[in-house]
PDB file of N, CA and C in Angstrom:
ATOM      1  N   UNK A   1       8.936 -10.034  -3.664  1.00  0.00           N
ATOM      2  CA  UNK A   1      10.284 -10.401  -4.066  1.00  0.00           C
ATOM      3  C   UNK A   1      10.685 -11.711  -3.399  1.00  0.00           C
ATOM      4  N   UNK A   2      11.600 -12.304  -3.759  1.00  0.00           N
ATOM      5  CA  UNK A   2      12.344 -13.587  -3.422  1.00  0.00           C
ATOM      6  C   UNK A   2      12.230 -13.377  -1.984  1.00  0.00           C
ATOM      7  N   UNK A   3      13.103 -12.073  -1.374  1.00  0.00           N
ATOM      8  CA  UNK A   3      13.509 -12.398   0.069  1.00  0.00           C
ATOM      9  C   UNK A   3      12.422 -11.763   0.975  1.00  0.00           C
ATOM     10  N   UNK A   4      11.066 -11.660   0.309  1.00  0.00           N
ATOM     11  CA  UNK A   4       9.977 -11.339   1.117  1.00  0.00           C
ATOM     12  C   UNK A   4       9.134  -9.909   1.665  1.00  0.00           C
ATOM     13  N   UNK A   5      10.129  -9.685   0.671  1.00  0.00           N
ATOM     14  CA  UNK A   5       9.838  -7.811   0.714  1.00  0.00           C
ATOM     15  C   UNK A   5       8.976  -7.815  -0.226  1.00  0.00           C
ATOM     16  N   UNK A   6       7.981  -6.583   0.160  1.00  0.00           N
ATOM     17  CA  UNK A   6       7.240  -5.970  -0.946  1.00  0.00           C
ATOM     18  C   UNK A   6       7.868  -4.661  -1.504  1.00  0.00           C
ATOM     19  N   UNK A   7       7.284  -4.646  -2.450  1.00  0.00           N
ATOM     20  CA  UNK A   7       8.134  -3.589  -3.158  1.00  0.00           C
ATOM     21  C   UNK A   7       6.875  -2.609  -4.056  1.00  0.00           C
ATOM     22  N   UNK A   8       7.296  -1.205  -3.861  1.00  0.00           N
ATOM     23  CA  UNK A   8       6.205  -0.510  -5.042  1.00  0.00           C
ATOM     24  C   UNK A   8       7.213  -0.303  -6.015  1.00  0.00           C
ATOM     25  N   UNK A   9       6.137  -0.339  -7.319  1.00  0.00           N
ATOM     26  CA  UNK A   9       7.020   0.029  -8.485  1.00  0.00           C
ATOM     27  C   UNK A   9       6.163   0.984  -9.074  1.00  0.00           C
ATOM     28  N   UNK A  10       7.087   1.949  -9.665  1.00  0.00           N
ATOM     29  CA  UNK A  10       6.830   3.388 -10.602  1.00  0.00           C
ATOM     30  C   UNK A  10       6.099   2.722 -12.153  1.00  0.00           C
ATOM     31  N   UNK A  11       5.700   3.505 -12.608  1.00  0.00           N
ATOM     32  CA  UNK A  11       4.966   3.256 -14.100  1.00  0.00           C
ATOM     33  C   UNK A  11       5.834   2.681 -15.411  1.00  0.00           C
ATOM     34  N   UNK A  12       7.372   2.997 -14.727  1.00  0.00           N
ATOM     35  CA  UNK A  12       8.115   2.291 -15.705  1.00  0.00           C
ATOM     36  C   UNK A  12       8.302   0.802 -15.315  1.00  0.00           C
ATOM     37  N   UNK A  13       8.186   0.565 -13.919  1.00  0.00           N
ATOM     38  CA  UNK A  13       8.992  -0.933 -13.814  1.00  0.00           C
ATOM     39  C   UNK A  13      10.047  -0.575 -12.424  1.00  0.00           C
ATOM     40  N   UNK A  14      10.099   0.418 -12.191  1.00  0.00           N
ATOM     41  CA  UNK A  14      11.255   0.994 -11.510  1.00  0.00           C
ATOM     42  C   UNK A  14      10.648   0.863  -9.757  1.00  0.00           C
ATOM     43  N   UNK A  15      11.636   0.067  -9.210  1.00  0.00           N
ATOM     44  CA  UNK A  15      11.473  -0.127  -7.332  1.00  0.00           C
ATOM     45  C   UNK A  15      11.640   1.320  -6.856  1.00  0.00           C
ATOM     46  N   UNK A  16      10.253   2.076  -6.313  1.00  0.00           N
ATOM     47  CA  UNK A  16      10.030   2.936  -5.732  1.00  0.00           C
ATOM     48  C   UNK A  16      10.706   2.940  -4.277  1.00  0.00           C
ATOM     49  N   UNK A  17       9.952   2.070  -3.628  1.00  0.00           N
ATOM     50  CA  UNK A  17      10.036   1.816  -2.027  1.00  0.00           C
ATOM     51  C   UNK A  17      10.483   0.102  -2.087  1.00  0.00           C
ATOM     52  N   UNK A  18      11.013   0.243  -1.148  1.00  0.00           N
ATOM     53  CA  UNK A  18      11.375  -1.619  -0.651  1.00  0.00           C
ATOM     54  C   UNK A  18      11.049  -1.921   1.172  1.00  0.00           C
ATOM     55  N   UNK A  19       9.864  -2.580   1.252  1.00  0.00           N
ATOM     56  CA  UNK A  19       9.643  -3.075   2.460  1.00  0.00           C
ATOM     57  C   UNK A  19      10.792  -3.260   3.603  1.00  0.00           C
ATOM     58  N   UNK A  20      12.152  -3.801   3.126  1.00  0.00           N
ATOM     59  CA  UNK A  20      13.144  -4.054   3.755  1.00  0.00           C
ATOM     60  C   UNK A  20      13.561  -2.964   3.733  1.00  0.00           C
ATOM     61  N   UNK A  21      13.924  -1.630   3.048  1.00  0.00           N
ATOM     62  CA  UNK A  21      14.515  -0.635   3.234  1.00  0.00           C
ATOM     63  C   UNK A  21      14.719   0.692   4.566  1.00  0.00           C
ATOM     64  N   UNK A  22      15.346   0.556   5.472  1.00  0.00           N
ATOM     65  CA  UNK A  22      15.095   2.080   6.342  1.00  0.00           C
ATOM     66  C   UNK A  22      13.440   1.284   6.939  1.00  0.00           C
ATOM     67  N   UNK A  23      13.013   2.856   7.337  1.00  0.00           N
ATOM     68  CA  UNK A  23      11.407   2.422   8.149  1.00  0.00           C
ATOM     69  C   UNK A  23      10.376   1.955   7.358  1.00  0.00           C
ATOM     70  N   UNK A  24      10.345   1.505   6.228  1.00  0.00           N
ATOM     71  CA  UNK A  24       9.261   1.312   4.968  1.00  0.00           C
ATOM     72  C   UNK A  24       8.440  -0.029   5.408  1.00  0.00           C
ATOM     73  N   UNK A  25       8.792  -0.798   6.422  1.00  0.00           N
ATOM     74  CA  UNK A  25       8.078  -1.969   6.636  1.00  0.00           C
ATOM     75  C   UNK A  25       6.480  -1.989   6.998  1.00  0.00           C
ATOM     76  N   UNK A  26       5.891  -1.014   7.642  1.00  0.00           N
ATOM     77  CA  UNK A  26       4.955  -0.392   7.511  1.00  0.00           C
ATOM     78  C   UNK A  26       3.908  -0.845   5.910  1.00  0.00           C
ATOM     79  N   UNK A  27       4.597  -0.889   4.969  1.00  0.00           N
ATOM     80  CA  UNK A  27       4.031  -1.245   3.399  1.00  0.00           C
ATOM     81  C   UNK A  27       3.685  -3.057   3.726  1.00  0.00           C
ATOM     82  N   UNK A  28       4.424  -3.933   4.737  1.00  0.00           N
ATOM     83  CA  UNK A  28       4.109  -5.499   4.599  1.00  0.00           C
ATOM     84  C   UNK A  28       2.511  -5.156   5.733  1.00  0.00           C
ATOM     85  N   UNK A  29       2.204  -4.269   5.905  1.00  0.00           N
ATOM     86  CA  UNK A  29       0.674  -3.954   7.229  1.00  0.00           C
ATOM     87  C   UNK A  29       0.192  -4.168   6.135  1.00  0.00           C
ATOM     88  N   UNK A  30       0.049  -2.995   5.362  1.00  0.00           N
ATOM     89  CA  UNK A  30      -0.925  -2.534   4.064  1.00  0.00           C
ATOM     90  C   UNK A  30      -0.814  -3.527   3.183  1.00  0.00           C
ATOM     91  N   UNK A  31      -0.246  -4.363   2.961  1.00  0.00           N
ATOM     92  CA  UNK A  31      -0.568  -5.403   1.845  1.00  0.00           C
ATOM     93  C   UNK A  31      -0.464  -6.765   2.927  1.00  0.00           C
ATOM     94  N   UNK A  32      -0.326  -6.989   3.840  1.00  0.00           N
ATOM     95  CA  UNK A  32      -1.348  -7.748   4.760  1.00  0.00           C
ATOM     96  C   UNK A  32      -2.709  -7.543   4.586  1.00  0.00           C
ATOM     97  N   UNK A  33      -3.062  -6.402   5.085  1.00  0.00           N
ATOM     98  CA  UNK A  33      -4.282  -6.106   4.991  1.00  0.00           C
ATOM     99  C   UNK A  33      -5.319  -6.597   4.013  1.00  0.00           C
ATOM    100  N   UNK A  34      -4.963  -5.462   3.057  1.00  0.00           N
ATOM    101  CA  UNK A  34      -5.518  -5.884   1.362  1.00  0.00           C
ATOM    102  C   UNK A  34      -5.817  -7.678   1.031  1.00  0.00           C
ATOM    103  N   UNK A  35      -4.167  -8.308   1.435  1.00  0.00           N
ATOM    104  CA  UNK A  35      -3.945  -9.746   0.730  1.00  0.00           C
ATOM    105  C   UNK A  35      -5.021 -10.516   1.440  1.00  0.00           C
ATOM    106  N   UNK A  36      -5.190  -9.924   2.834  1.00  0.00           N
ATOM    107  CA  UNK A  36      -6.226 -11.004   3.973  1.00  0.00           C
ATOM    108  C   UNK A  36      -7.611 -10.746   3.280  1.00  0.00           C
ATOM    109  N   UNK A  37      -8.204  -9.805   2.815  1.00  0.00           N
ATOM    110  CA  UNK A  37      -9.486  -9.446   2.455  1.00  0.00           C
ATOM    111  C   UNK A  37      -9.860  -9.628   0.882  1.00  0.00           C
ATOM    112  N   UNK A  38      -9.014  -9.872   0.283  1.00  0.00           N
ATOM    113  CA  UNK A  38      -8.905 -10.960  -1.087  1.00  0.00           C
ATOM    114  C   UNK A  38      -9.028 -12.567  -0.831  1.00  0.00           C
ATOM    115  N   UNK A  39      -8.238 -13.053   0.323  1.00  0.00           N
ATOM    116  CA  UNK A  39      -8.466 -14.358   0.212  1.00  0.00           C
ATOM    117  C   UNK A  39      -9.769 -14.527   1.135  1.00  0.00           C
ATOM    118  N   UNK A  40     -10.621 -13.514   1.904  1.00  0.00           N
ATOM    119  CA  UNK A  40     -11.634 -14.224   2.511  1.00  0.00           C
ATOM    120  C   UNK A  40     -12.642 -14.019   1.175  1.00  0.00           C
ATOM    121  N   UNK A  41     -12.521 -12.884   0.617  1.00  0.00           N
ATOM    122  CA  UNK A  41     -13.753 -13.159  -0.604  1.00  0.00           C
ATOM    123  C   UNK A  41     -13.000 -13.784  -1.809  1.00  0.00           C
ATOM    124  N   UNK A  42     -12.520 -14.445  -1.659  1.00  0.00           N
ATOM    125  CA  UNK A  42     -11.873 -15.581  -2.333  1.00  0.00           C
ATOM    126  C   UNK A  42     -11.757 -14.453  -4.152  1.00  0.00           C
ATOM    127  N   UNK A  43     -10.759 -13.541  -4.004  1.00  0.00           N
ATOM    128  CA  UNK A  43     -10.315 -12.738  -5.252  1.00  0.00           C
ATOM    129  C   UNK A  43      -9.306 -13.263  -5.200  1.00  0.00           C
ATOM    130  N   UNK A  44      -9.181 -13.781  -6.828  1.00  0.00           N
ATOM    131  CA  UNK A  44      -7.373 -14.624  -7.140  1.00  0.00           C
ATOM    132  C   UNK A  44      -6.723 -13.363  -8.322  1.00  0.00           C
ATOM    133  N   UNK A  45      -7.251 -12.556  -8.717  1.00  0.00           N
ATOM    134  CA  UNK A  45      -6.975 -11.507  -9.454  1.00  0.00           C
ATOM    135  C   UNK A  45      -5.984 -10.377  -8.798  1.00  0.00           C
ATOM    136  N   UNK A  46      -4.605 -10.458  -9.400  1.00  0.00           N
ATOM    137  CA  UNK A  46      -3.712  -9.513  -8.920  1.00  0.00           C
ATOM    138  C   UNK A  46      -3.769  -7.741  -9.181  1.00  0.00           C
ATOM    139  N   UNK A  47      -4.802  -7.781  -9.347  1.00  0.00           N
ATOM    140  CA  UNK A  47      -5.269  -6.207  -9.607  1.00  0.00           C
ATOM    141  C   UNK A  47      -4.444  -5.183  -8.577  1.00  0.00           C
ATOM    142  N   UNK A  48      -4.345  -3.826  -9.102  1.00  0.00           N
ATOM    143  CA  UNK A  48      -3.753  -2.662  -8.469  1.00  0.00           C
ATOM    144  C   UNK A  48      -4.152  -2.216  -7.654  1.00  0.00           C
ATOM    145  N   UNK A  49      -3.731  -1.626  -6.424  1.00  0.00           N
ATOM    146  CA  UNK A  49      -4.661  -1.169  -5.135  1.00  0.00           C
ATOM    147  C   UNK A  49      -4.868   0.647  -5.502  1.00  0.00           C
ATOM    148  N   UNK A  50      -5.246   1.163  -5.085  1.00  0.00           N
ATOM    149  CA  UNK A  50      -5.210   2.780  -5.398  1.00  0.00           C
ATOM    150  C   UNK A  50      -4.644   3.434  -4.131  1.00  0.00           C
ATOM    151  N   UNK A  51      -3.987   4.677  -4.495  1.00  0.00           N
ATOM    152  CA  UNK A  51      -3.887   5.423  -3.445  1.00  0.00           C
ATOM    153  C   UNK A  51      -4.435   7.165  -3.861  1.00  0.00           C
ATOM    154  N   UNK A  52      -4.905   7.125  -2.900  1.00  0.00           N
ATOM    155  CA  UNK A  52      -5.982   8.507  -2.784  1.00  0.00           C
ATOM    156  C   UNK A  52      -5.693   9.238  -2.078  1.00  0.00           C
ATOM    157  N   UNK A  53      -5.226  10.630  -2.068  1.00  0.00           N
ATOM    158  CA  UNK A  53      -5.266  11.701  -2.043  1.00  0.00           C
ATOM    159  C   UNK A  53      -6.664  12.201  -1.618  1.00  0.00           C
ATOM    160  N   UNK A  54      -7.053  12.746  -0.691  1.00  0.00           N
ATOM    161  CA  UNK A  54      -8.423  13.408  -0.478  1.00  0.00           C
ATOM    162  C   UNK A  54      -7.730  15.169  -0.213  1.00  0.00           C
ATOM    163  N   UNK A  55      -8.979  16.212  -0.422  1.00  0.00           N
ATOM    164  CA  UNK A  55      -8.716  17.327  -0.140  1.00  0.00           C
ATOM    165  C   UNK A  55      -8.101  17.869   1.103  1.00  0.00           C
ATOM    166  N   UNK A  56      -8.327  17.163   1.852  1.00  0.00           N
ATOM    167  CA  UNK A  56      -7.836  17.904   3.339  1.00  0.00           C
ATOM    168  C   UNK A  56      -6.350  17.123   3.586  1.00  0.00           C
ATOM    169  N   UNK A  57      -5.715  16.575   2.757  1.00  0.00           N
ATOM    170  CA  UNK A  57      -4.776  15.530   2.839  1.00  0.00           C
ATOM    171  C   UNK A  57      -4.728  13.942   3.334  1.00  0.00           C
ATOM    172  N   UNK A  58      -6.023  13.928   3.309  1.00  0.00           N
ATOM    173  CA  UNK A  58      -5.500  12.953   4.092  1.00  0.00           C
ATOM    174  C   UNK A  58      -4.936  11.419   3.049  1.00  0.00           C
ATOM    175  N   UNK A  59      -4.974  10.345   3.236  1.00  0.00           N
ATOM    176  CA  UNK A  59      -4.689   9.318   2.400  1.00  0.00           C
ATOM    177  C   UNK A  59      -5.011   8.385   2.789  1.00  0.00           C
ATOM    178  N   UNK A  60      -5.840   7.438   1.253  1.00  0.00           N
ATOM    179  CA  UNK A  60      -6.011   6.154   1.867  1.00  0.00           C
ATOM    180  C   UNK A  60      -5.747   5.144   0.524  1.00  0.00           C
ATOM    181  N   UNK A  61      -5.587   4.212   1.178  1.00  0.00           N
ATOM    182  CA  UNK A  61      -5.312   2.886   0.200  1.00  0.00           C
ATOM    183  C   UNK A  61      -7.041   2.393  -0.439  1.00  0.00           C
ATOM    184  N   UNK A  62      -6.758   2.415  -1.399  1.00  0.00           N
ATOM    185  CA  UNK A  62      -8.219   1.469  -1.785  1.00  0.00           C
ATOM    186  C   UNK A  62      -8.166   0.363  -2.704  1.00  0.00           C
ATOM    187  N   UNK A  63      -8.559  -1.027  -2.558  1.00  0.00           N
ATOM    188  CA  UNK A  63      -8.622  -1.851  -2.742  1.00  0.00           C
ATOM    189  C   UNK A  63     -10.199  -2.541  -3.958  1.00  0.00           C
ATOM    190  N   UNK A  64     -10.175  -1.790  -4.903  1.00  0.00           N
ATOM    191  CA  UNK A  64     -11.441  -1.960  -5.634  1.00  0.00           C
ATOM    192  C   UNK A  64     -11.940  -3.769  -5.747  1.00  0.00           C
ATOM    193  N   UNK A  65     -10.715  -4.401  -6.008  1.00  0.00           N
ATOM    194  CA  UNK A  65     -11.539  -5.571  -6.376  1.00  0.00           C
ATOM    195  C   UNK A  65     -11.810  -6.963  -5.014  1.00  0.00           C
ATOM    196  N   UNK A  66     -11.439  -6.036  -3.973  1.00  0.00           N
ATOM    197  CA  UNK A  66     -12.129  -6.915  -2.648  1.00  0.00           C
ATOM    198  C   UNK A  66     -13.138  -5.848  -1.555  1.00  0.00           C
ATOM    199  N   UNK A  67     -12.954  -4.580  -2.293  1.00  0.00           N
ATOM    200  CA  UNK A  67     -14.353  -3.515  -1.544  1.00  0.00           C
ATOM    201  C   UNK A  67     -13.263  -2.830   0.026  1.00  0.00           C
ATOM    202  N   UNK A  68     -11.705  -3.286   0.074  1.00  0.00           N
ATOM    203  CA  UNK A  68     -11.467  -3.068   1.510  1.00  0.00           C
ATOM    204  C   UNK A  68     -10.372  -1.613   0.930  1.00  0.00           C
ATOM    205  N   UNK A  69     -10.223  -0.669   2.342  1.00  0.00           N
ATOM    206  CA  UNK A  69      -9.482   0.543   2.104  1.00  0.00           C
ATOM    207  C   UNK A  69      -9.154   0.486   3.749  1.00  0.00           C
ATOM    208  N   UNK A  70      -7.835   1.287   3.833  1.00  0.00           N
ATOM    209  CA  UNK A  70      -7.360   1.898   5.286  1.00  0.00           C
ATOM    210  C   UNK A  70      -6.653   3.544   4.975  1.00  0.00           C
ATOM    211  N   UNK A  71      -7.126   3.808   6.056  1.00  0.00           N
ATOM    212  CA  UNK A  71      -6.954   5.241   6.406  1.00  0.00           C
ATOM    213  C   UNK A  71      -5.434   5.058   6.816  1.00  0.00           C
ATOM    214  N   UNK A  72      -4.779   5.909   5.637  1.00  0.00           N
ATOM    215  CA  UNK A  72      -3.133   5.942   6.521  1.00  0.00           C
ATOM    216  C   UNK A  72      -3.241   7.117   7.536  1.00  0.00           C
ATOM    217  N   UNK A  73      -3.910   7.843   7.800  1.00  0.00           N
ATOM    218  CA  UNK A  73      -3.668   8.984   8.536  1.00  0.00           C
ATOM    219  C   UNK A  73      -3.788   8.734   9.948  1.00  0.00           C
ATOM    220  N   UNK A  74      -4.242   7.456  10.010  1.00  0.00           N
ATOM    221  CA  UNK A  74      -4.167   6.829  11.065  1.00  0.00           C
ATOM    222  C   UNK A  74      -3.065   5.898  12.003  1.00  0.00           C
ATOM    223  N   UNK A  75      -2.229   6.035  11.241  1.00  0.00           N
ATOM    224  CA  UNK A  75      -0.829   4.821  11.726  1.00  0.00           C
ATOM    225  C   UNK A  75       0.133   5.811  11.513  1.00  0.00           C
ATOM    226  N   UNK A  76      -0.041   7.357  12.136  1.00  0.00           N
ATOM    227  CA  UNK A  76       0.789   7.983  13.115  1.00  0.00           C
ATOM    228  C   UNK A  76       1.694   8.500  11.482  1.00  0.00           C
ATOM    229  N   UNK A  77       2.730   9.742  11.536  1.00  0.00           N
ATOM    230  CA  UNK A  77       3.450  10.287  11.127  1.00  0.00           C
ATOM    231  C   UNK A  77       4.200   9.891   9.972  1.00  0.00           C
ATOM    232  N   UNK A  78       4.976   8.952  10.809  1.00  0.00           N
ATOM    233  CA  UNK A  78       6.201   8.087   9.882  1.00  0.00           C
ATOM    234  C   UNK A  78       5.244   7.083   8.888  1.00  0.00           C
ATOM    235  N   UNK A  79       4.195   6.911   9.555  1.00  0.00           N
ATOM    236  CA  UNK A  79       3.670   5.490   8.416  1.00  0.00           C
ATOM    237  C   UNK A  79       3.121   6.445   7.358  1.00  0.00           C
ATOM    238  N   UNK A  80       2.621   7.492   7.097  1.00  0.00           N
ATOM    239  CA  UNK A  80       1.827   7.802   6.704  1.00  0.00           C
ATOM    240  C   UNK A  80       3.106   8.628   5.326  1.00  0.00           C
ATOM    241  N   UNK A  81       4.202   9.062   5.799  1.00  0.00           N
ATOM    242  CA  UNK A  81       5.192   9.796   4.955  1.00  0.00           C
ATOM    243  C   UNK A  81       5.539   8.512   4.045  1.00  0.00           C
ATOM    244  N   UNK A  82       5.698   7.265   4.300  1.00  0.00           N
ATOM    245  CA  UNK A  82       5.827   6.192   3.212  1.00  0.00           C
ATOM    246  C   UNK A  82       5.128   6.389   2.230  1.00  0.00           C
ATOM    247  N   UNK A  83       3.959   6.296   2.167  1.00  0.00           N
ATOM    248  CA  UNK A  83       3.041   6.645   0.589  1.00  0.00           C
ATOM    249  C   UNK A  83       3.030   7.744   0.411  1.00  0.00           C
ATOM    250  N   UNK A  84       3.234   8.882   1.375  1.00  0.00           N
ATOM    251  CA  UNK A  84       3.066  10.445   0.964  1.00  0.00           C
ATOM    252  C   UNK A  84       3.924  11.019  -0.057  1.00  0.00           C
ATOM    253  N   UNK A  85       5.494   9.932   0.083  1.00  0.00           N
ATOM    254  CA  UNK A  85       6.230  10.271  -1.134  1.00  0.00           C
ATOM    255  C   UNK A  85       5.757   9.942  -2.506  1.00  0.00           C
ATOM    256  N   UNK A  86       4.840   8.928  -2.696  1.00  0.00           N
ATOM    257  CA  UNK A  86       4.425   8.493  -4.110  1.00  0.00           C
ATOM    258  C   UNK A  86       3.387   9.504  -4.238  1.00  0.00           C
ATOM    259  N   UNK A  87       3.034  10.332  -3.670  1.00  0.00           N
ATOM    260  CA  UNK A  87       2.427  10.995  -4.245  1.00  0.00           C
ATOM    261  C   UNK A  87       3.311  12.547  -4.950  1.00  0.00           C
ATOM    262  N   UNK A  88       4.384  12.680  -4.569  1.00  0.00           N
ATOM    263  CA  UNK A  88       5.278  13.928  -4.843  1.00  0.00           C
ATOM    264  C   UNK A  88       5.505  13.835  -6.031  1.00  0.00           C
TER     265      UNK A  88
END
């Protein structure tokens, strides 16, 4: 967005989460992440990241068109309830 927030959006178009919102800043890590490992393998393609659900709960981001993923189950409680709602 303009003022530097990232933002997820729902399947309609609709602002899920807003980086600036409450504790959600946690979402500018995860698309740090992702954005840094696109520009070292030089991907200019704005493709969708995935989020995964595994059986035991846990969750991770995956990044198909630069090969990179992070374990949210790892950045403690609160980080991890940010994407846990897109999955509800």
């Amino acid at each position: 967005k303009e003022d530097g927030s990232i933002v997820i959006l729902n399947a309609e178009g609709e602002e899920v989460i807003n980086s600036k919102v409450g504790s959600n800043g946690f979402i500018s890590v995860v698309y740090d992440g992702f954005s840094y490992e696109r520009k070292k393998k030089n991907v200019t393609e704005n493709a969708p990241v995935k989020l995964v659900q595994h059986e035991d709960g846990r969750l991770t981001i995956v990044d198909d068109s630069s090969s990179w993923d992070m374990h949210l189950n790892s950045f403690g409680a609160m980080n991890l309830a940010i994407f846990g709602q897109l999955i509800n």
